[in-house]
Protein backbone atom coordinates (compact mmCIF):
# COMPACT_ATOMS: atom_id res chain seq x y z
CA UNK A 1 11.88 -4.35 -18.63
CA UNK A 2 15.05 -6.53 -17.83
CA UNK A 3 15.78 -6.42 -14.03
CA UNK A 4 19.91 -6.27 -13.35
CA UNK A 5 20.98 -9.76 -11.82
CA UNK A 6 24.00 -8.86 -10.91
CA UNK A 7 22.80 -7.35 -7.97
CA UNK A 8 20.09 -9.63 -6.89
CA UNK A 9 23.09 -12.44 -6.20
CA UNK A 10 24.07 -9.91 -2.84
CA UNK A 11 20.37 -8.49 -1.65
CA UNK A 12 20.32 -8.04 2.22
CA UNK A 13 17.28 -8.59 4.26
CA UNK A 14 16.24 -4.71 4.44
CA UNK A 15 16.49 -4.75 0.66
CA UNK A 16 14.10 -7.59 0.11
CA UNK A 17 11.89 -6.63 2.25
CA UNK A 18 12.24 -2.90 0.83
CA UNK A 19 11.02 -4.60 -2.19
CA UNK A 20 8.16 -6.42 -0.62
CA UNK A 21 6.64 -3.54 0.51
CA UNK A 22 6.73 -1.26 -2.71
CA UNK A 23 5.18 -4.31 -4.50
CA UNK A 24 2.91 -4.73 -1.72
CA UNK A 25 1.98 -1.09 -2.02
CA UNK A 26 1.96 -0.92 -5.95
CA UNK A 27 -0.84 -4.16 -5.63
CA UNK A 28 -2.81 -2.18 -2.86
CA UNK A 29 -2.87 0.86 -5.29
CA UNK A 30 -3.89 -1.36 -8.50
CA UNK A 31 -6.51 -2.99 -7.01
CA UNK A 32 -7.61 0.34 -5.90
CA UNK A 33 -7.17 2.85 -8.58
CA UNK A 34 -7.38 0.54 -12.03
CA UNK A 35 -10.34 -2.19 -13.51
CA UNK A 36 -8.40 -3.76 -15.92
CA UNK A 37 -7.37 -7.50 -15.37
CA UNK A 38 -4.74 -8.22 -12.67
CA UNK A 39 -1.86 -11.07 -13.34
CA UNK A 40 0.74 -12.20 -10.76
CA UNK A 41 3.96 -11.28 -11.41
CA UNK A 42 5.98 -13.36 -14.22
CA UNK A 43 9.51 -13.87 -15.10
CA UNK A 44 10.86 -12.71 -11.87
CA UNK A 45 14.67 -13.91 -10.87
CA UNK A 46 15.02 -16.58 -8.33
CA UNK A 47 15.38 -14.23 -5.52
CA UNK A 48 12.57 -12.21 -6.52
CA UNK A 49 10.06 -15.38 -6.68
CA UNK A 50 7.74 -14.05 -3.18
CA UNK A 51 7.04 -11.13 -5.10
CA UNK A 52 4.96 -13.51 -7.58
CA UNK A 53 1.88 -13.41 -4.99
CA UNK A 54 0.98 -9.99 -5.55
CA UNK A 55 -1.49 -9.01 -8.87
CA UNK A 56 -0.72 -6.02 -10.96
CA UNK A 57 -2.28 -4.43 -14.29
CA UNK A 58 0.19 -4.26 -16.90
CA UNK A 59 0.60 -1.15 -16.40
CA UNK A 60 1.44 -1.21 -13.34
CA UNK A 61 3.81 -3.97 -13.35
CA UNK A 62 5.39 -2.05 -16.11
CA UNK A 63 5.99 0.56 -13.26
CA UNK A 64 6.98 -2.11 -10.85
CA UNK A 65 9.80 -3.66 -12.91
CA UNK A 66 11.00 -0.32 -13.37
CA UNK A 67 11.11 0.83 -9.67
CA UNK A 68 12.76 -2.73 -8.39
CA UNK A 69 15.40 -2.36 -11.12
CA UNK A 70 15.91 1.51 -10.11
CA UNK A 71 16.31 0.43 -6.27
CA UNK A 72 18.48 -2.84 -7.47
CA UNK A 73 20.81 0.06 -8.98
CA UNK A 74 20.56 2.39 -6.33
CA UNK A 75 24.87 3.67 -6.09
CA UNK A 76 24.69 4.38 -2.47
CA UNK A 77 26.21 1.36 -0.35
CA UNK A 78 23.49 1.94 2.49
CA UNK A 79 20.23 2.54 0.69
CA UNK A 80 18.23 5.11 2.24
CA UNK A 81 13.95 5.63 1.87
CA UNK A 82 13.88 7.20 -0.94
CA UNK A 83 12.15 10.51 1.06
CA UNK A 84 15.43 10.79 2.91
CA UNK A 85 17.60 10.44 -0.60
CA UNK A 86 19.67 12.89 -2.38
CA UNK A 87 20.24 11.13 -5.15
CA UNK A 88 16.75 10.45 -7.46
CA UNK A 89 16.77 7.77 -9.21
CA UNK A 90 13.30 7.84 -10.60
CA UNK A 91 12.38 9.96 -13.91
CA UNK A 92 10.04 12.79 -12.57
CA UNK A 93 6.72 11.43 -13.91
CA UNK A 94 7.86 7.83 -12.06
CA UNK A 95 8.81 9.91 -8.81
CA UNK A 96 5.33 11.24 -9.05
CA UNK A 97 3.77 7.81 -9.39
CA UNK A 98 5.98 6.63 -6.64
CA UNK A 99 4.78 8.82 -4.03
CA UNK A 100 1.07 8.82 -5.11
CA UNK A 101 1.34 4.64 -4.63
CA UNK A 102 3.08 5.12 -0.97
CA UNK A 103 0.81 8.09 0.13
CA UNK A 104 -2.30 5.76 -0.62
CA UNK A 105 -1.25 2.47 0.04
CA UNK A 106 0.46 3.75 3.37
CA UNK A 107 -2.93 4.81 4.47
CA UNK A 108 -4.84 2.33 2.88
CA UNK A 109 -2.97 -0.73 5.12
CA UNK A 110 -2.71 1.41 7.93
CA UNK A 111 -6.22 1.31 8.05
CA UNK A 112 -7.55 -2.03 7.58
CA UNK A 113 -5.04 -3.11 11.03
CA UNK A 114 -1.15 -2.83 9.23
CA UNK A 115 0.50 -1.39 12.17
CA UNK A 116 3.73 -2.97 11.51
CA UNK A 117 3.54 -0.27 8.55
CA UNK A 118 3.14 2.80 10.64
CA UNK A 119 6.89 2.60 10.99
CA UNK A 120 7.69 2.78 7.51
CA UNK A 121 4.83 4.93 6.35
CA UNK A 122 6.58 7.66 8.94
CA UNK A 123 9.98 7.49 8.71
């Protein structure tokens, strides 16, 4: 999946770290839910390099690049959480897959001491 890099020149600091999170969460959830071998994250763009330190199955790094490219595209100048959105930009099954990674991983953190999440994880 081929990220747009038009829009990774002009990312703002909530977006990036938007990003961290959902590939922070999408790790959390691998680890968790799949046995297969885990890789870092390849090929990213220049601005996307941090993201290499998290491990995914390929199937869920097929996911990932998918739902960074869908946020990158997001229309809306002033990207909401995507529970607070009216516009969906994920295909159902994905929006499915989305929310079963948050709901988990949201806990998941929370538990093991990632306060700083509690904010996210409820609003």
């Amino acid at each position: 999946m081929k990220i747009s890099v038009q829009k990774l020149a002009g990312l703002s600091r909530k977006e990036r770290k938007d990003l961290k999170i959902l590939t922070l969460f999408t790790s959390v959830y691998c680890v968790a839910h799949h046995s297969l071998p885990r890789r870092p994250l390849a090929n990213l763009p220049e601005s996307l390099q941090p993201l290499q330190r998290y491990h995914c199955c390929d199937e869920c790094r097929d996911f990932l690049l998918y739902a960074i490219d869908r946020r990158l595209r997001c229309p809306l100048p002033e990207k909401p959480s995507c529970k607070h959105c009216q516009i969906h930009c994920y295909r159902p099954g994905h929006r499915e897959k989305v929310r079963e990674i948050m709901r988990y991983s949201g806990r998941a953190l929370i538990r093991k001491g990632r306060l700083d999440l509690l904010w996210h994880y409820l609003f």
